[in-house]
C-alpha atoms as a PDB file:
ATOM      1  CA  UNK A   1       0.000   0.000   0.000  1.00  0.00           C
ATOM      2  CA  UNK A   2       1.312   3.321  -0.594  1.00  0.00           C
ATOM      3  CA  UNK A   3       1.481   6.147   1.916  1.00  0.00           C
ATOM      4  CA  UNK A   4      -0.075   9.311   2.095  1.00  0.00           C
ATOM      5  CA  UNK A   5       3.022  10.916   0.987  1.00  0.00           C
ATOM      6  CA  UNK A   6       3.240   8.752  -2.115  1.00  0.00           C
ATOM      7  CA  UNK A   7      -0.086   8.635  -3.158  1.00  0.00           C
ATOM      8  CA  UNK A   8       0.077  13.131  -2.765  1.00  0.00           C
ATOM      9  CA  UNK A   9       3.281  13.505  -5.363  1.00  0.00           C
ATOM     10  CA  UNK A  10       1.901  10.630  -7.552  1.00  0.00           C
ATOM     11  CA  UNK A  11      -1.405  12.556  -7.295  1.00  0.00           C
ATOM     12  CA  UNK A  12       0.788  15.698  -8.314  1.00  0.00           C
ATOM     13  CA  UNK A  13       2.288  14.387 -10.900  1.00  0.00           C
ATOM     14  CA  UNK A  14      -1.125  13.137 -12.209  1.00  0.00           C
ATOM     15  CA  UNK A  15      -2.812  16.132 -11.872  1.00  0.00           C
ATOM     16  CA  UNK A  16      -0.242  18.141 -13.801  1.00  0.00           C
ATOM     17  CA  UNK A  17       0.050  16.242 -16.416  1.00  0.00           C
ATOM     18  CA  UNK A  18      -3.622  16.180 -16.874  1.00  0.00           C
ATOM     19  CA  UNK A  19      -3.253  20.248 -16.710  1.00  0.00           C
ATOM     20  CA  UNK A  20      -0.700  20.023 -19.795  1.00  0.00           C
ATOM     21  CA  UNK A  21      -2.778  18.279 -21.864  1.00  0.00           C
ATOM     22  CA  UNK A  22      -5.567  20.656 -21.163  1.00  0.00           C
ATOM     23  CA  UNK A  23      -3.369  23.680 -22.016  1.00  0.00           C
ATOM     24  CA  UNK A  24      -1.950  21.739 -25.021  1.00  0.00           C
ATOM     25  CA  UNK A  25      -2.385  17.857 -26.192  1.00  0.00           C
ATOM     26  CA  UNK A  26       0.821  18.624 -28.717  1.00  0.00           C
ATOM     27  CA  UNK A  27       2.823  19.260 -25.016  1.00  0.00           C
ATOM     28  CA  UNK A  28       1.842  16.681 -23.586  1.00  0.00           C
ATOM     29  CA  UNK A  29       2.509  14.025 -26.622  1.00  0.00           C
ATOM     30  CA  UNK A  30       5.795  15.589 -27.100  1.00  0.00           C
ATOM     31  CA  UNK A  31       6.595  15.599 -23.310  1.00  0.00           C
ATOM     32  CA  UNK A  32       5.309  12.066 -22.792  1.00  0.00           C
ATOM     33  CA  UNK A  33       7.425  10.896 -26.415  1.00  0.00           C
ATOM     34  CA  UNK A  34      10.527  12.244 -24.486  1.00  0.00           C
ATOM     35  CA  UNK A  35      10.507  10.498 -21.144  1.00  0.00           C
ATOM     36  CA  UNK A  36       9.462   7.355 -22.931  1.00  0.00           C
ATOM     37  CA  UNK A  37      12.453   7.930 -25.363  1.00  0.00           C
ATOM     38  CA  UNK A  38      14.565   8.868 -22.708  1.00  0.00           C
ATOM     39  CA  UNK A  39      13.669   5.321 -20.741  1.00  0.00           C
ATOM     40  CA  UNK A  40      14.344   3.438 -23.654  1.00  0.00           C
ATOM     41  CA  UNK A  41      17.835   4.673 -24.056  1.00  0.00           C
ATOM     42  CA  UNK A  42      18.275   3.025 -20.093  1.00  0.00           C
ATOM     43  CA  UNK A  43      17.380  -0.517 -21.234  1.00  0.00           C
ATOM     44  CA  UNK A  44      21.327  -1.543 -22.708  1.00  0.00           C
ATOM     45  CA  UNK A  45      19.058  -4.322 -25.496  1.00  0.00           C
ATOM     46  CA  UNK A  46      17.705  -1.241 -27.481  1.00  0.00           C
ATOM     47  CA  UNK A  47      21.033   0.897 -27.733  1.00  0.00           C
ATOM     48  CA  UNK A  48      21.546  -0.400 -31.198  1.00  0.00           C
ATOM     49  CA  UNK A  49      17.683   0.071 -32.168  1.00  0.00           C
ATOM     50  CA  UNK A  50      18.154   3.895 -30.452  1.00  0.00           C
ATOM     51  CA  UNK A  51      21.294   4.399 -32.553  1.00  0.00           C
ATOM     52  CA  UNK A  52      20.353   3.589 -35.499  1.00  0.00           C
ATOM     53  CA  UNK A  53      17.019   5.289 -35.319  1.00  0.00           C
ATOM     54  CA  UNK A  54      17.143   8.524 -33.017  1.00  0.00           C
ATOM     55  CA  UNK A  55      20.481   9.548 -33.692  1.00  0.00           C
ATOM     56  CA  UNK A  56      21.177  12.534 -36.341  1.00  0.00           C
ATOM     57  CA  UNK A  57      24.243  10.978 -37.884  1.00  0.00           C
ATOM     58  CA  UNK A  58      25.587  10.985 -41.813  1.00  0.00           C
ATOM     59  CA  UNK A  59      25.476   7.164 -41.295  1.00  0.00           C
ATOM     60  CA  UNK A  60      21.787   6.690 -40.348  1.00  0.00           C
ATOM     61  CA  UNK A  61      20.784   9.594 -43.563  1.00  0.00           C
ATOM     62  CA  UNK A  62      23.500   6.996 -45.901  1.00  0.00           C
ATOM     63  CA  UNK A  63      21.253   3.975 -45.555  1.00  0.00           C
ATOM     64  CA  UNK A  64      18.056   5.648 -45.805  1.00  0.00           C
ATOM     65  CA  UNK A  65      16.684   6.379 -41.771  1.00  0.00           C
ATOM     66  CA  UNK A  66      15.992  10.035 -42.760  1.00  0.00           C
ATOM     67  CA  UNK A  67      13.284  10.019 -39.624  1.00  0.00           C
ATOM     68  CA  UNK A  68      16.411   9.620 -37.144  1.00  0.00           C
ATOM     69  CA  UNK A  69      16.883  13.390 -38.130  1.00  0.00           C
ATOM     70  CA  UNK A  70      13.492  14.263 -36.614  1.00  0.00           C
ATOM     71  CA  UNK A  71      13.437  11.490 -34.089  1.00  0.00           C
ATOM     72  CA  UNK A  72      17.053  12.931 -32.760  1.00  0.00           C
ATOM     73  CA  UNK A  73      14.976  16.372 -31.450  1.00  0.00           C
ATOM     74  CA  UNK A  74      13.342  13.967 -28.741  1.00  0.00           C
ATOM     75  CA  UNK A  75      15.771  11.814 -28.040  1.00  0.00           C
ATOM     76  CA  UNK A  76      17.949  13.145 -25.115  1.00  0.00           C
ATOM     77  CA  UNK A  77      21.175  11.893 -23.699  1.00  0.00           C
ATOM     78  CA  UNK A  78      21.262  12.772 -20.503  1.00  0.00           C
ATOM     79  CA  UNK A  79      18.792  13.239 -17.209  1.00  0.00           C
ATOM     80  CA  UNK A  80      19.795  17.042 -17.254  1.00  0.00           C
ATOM     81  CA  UNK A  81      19.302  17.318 -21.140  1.00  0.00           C
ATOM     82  CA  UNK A  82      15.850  15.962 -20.935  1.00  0.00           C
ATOM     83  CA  UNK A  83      15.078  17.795 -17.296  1.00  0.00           C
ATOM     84  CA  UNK A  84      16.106  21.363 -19.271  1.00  0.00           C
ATOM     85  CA  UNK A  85      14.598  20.691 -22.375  1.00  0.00           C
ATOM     86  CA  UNK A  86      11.565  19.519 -21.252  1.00  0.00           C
ATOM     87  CA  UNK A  87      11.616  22.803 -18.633  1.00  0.00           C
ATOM     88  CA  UNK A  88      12.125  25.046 -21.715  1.00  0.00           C
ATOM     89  CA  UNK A  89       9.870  23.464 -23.874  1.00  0.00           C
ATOM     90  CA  UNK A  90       6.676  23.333 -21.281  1.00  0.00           C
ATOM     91  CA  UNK A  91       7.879  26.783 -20.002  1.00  0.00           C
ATOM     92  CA  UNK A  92       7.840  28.725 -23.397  1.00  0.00           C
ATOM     93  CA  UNK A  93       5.378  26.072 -25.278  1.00  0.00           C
ATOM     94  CA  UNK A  94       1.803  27.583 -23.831  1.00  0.00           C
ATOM     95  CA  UNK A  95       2.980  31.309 -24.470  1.00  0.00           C
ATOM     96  CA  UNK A  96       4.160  30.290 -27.755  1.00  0.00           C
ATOM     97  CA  UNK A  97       0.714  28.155 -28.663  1.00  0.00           C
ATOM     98  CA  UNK A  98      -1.113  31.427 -28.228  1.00  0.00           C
ATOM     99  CA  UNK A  99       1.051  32.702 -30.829  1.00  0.00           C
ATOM    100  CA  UNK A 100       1.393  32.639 -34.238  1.00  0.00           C
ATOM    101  CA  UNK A 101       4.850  30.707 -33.767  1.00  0.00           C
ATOM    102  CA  UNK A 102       3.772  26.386 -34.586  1.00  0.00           C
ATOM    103  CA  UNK A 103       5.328  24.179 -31.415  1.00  0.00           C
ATOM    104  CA  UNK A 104       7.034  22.138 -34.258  1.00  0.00           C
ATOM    105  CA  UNK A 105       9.823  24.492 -34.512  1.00  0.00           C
ATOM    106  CA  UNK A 106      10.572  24.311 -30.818  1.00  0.00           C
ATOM    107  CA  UNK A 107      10.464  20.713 -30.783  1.00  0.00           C
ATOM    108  CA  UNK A 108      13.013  20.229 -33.935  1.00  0.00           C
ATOM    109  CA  UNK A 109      15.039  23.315 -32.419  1.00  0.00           C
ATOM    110  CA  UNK A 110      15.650  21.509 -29.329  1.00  0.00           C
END
């Protein structure tokens, strides 16, 4: 059973999430794509699959993975890369949505 504590930040966590969809569903996919990205870079069995299709290289472009160029802008290699990244993006993406600026250009910009 989880304590109250848990069950608060999980609730947190929940409930903010929930709030970032509401201001913007294109945040929220994007945020979600790159913690789940960021997780599958962890598990050593996928480095190869992660390499060879979310990394901008010459290499991948040579044999034809031309969506490892747009992959690469939410693949992160680090917990601080993805922590300030995904700080900038949900920090400047809801003043930006109300704009005439698309999200699209922060996301490959990252």
């Amino acid at each position: 059973p989880a304590t109250a504590r848990e069950s608060s930040v999980i609730g947190r966590i929940r409930d903010y999430a929930v709030s970032i969809h509401r201001t913007s569903p294109t945040l929220s996919v994007v945020s979600s794509a790159c913690v789940l990205f960021f997780a599958m870079w962890q598990v050593p069995s996928l480095n190869t699959f992660m390499q060879r299709n979310f990394v901008c290289s010459h290499r991948n472009v040579r044999e034809g993975r031309i969506h490892s160029l747009a992959l690469a802008a939410v693949s992160h290699a680090s917990p601080l890369h993805l922590a300030v990244n995904l700080a900038t993006f949900l920090g400047l993406g809801p003043s930006l949505r109300q704009g005439k600026w698309p999200l699209w250009h922060l996301v490959l910009g990252a």
